[in-house]
Protein backbone atom coordinates (compact mmCIF):
# COMPACT_ATOMS: atom_id res chain seq x y z
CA UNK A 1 0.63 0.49 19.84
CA UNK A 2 -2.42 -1.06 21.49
CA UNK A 3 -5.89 -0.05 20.90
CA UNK A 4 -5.99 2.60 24.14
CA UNK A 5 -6.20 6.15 23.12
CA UNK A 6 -3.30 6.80 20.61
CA UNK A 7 -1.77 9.94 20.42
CA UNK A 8 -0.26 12.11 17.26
CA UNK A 9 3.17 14.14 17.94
CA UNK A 10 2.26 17.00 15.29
CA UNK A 11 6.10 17.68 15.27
CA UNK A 12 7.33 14.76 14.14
CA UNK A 13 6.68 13.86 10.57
CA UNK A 14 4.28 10.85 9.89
CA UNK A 15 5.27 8.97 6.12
CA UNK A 16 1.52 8.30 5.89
CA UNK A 17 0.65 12.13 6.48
CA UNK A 18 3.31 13.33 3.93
CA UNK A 19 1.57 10.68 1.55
CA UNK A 20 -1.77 12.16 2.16
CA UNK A 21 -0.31 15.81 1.98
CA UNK A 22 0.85 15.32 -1.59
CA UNK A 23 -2.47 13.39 -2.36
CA UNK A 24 -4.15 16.36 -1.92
CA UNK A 25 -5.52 15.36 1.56
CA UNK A 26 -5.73 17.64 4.60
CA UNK A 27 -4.86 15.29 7.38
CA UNK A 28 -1.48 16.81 7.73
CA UNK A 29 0.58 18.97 10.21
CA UNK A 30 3.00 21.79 9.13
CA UNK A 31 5.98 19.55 9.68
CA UNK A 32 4.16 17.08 7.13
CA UNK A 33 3.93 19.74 4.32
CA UNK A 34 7.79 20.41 4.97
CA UNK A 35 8.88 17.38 3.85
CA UNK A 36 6.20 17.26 1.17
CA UNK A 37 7.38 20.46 -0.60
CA UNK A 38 10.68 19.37 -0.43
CA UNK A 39 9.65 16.47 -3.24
CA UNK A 40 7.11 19.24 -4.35
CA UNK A 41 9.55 22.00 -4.92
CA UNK A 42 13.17 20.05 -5.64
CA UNK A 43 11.84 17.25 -7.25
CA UNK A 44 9.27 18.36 -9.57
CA UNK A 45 7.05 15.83 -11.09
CA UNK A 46 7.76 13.68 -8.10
CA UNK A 47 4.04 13.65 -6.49
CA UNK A 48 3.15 11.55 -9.74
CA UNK A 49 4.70 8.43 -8.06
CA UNK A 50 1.97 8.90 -5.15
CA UNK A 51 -0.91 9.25 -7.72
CA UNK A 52 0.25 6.16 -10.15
CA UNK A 53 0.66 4.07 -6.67
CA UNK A 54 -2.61 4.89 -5.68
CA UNK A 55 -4.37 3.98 -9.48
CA UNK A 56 -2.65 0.83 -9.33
CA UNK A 57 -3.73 -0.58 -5.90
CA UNK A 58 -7.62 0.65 -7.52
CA UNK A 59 -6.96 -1.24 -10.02
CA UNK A 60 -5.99 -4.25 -8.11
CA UNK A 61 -8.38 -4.99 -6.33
CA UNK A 62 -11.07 -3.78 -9.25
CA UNK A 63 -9.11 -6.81 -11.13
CA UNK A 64 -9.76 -9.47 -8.10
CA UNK A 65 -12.87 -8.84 -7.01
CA UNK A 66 -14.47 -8.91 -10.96
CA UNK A 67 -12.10 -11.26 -12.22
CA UNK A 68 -12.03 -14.20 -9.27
CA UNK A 69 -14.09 -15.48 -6.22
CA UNK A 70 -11.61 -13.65 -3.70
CA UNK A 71 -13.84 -11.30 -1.38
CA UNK A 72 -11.74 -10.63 1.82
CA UNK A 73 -8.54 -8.67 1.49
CA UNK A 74 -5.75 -7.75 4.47
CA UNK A 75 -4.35 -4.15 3.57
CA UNK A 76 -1.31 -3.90 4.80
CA UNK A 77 0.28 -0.55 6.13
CA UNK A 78 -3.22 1.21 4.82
CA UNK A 79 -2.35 4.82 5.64
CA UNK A 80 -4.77 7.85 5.76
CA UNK A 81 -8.22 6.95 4.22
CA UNK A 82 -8.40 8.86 0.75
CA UNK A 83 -10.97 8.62 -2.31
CA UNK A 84 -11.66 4.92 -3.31
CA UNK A 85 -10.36 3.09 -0.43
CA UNK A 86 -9.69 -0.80 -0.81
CA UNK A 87 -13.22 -1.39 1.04
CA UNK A 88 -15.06 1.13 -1.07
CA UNK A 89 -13.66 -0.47 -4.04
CA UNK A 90 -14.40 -4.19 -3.48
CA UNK A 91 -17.52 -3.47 -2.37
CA UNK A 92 -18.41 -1.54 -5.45
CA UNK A 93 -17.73 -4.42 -7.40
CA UNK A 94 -19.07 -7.52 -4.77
CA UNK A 95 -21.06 -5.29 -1.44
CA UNK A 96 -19.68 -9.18 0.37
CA UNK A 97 -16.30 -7.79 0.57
CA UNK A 98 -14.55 -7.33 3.75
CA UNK A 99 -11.63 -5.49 4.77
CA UNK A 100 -9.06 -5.27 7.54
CA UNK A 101 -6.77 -2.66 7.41
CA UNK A 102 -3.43 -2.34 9.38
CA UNK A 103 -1.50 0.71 10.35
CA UNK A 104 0.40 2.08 13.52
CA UNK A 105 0.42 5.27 12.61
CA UNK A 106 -2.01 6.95 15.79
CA UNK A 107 -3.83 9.70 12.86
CA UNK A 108 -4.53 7.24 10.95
CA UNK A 109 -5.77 4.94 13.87
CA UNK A 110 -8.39 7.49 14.35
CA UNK A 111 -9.53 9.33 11.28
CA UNK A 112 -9.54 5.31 9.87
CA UNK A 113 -11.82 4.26 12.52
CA UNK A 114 -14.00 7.47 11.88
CA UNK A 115 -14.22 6.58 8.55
CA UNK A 116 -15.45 2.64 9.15
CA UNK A 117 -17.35 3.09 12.20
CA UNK A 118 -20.54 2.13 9.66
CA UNK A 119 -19.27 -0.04 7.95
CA UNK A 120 -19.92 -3.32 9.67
CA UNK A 121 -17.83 -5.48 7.26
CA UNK A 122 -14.34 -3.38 7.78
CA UNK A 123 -11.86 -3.25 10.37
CA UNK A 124 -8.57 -1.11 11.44
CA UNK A 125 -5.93 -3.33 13.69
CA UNK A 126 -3.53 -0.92 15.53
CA UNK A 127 -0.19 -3.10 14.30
CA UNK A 128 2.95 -3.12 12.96
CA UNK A 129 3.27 -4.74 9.96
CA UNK A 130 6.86 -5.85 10.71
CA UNK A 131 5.06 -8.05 13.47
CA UNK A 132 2.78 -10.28 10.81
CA UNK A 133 1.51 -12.36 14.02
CA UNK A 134 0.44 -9.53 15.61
CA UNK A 135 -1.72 -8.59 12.61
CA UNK A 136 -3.34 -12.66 11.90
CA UNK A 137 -4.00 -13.34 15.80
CA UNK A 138 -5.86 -10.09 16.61
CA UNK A 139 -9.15 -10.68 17.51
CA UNK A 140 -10.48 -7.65 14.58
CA UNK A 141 -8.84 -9.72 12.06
CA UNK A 142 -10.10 -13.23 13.48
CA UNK A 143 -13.66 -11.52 13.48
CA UNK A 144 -13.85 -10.33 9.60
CA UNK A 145 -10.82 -13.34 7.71
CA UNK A 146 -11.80 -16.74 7.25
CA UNK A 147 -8.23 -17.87 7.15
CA UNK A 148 -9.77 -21.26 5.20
CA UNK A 149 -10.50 -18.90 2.63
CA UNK A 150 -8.46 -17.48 0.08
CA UNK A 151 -7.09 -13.85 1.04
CA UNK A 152 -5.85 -10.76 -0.79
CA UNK A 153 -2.82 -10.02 0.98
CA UNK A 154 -2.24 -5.96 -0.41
CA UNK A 155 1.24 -4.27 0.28
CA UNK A 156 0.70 -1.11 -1.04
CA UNK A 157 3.76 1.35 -0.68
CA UNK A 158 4.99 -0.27 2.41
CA UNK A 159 7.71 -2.48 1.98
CA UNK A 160 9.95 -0.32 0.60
CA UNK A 161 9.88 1.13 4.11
CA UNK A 162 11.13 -2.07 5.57
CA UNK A 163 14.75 -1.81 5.64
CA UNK A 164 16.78 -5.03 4.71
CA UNK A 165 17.81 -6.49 7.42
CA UNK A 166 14.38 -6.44 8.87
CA UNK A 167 13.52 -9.16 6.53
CA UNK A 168 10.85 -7.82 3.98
CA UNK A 169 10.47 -11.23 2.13
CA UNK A 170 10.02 -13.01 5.73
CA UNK A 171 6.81 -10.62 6.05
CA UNK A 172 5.52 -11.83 2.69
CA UNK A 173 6.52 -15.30 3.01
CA UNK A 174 4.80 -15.22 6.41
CA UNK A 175 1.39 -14.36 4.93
CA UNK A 176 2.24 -16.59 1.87
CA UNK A 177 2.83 -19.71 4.29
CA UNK A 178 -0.91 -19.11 5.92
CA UNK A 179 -3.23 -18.14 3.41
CA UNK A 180 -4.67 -20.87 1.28
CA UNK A 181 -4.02 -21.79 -1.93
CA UNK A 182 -5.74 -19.22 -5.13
CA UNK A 183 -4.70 -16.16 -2.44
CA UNK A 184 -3.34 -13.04 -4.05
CA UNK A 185 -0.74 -10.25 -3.64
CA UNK A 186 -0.70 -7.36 -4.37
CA UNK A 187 3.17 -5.06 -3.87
CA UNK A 188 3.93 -1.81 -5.14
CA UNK A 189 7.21 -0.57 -4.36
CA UNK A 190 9.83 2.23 -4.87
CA UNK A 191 11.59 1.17 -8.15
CA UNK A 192 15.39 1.74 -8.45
CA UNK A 193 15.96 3.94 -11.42
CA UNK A 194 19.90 4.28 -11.52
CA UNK A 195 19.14 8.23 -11.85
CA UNK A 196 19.63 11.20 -9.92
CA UNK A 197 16.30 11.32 -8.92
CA UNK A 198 16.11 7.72 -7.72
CA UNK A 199 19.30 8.63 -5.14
CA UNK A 200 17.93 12.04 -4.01
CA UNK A 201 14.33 10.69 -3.35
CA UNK A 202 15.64 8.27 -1.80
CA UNK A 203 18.20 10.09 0.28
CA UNK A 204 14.85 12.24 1.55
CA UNK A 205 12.80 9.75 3.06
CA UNK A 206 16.12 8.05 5.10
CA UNK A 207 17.23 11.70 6.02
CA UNK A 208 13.52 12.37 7.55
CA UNK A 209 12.43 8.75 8.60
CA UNK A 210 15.70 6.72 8.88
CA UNK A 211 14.02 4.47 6.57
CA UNK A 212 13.03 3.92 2.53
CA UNK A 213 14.43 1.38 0.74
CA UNK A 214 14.43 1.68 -3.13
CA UNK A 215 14.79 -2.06 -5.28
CA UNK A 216 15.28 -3.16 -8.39
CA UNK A 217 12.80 -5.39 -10.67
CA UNK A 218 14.53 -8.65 -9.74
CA UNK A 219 14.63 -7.61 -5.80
CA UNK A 220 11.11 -6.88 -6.04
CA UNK A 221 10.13 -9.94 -7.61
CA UNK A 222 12.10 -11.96 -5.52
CA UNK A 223 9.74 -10.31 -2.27
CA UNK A 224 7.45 -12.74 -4.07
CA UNK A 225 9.37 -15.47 -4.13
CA UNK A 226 6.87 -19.02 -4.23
CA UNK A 227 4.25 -16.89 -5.50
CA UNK A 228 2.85 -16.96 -9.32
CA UNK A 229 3.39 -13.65 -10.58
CA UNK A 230 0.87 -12.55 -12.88
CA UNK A 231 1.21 -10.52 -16.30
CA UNK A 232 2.36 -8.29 -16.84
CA UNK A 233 4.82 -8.76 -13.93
CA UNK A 234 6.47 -6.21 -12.05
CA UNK A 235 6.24 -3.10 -14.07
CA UNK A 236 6.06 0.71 -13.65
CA UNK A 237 2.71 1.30 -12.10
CA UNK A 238 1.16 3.29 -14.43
CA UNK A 239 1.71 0.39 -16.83
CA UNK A 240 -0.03 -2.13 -14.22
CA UNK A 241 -2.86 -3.44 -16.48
CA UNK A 242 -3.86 0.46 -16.92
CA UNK A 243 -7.49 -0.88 -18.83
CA UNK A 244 -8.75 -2.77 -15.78
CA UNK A 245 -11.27 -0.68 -14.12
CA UNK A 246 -12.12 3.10 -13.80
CA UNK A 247 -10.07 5.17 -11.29
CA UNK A 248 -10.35 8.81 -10.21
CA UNK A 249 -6.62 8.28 -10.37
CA UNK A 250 -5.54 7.43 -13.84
CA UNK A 251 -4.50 10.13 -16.02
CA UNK A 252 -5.90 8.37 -18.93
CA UNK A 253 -4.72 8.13 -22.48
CA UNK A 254 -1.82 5.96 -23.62
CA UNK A 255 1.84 8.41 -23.25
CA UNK A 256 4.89 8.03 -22.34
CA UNK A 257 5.74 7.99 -18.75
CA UNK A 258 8.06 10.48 -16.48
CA UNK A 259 10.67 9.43 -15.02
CA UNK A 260 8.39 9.87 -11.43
CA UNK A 261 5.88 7.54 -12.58
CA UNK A 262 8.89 4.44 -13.54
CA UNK A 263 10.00 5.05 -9.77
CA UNK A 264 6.91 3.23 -8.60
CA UNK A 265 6.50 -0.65 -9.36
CA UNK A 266 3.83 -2.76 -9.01
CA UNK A 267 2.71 -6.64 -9.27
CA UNK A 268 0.03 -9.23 -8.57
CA UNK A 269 0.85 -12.54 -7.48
CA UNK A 270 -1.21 -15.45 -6.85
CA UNK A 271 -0.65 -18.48 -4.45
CA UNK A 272 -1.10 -22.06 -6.77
């Protein structure tokens, strides 16, 4: 994908359009809201793992930006802008921050760049995050990340779409091995229930995208491997430090979780 007019395929389902579809978003094409109503109407309950993954990346980077000196973040396989992006976020907490964004996906290439076209301290790098070399060299990045500065490194929902042998961990360790020391991490990921509903979710996404890898705790953690990992370590996201900052997608109130909601992990890891 380079940064020459990108084109969307409306009949070919997009993973970051089916996220926004069950969202709530409108950035979506028929095809899209197939696949979506398939979680929607055989796997009730199942749109809550979108909504928890979204409170917890809040969250996040609520927790870094009022809790240490970090003010530049890479967010990694962004997909469709929603409410309370990672920019609008940080800079509700420190106006300083800045923001690169990374996604290949050609709708979100443009309603991204419609979105930040203002915003002078944001950018949107047309790469694949497979390709982390792609995503450090490019001149957007070199513009907005003072790589002598500690970085929040965010993978939000988007390893679990790396298949194995395309070496998640290598991606991580990658950014890990050039970012300075006191960087953060942020992963949430598809968490391997040993249920039903774990194998048919799961069996969705690789049926439509030929892709989705579900892990367990320990495979998740070890995507972090070198890394501190912060309490309360890799939990269900709704459990993520749930008290750290307002969201417009918490549900509030201490109960006990679905089974959706413990399909969705997520941790925060800091380099020493």
């Amino acid at each position: 994908m380079t940064d020459e007019g990108p084109s969307i395929d409306p009949t070919k389902p997009s993973i970051a359009r089916v996220y926004d579809y069950l969202l709530g978003g409108k950035d979506n094409y028929a095809v899209d809201r197939e696949i979506g109503d398939v979680f929607r109407r055989d796997l009730p309950g199942s749109v809550a793992i979108a909504f928890a993954n979204r409170a917890a990346l809040t969250r996040a980077v609520g927790e870094i930006t009022t809790t240490t000196d970090v003010r530049q973040f890479i967010d990694l396989g962004s997909g469709l802008p929603t409410a309370d992006n990672v920019h609008q976020v940080a800079q509700r907490h420190a106006p300083e921050s800045r923001v690169v964004y990374v996604d290949i996906d050609p709708q979100v290439l443009i309603h991204g760049r419609a979105l930040l076209e203002e915003n002078d301290q944001t950018r949107l790098v047309p790469a694949d995050v497979r390709n982390p070399e792609d995503v450090r060299a490019h001149p957007d990045t070199l513009k907005l990340i003072d790589f002598d500065r500690p970085v929040a490194v965010m993978f939000s929902a988007i390893l679990h779409h790396v298949n194995d042998e395309e070496d998640p961990a290598g991606i991580v360790r990658y950014w890990r091995d050039h970012v300075p020391s006191g960087s953060y991490f942020f992963v949430s990921h598809f968490r391997s229930g040993d249920n039903p509903e774990t194998a048919e979710a799961e069996g969705v996404l690789q049926q439509t995208f030929g892709r989705g890898r579900w892990r367990t705790d320990k495979e998740i953690e070890s995507l972090l491997d070198g890394l501190e990992i912060l309490d309360p370590g890799i939990v269900p996201a709704s459990l993520w430090r749930p008290d750290v900052v307002d969201s417009p997608w918490n549900s509030g109130g201490e109960r006990e979780l679905t089974v959706w909601e413990r399909l969705i992990a997520a941790g925060l890891a800091r380099k020493a």
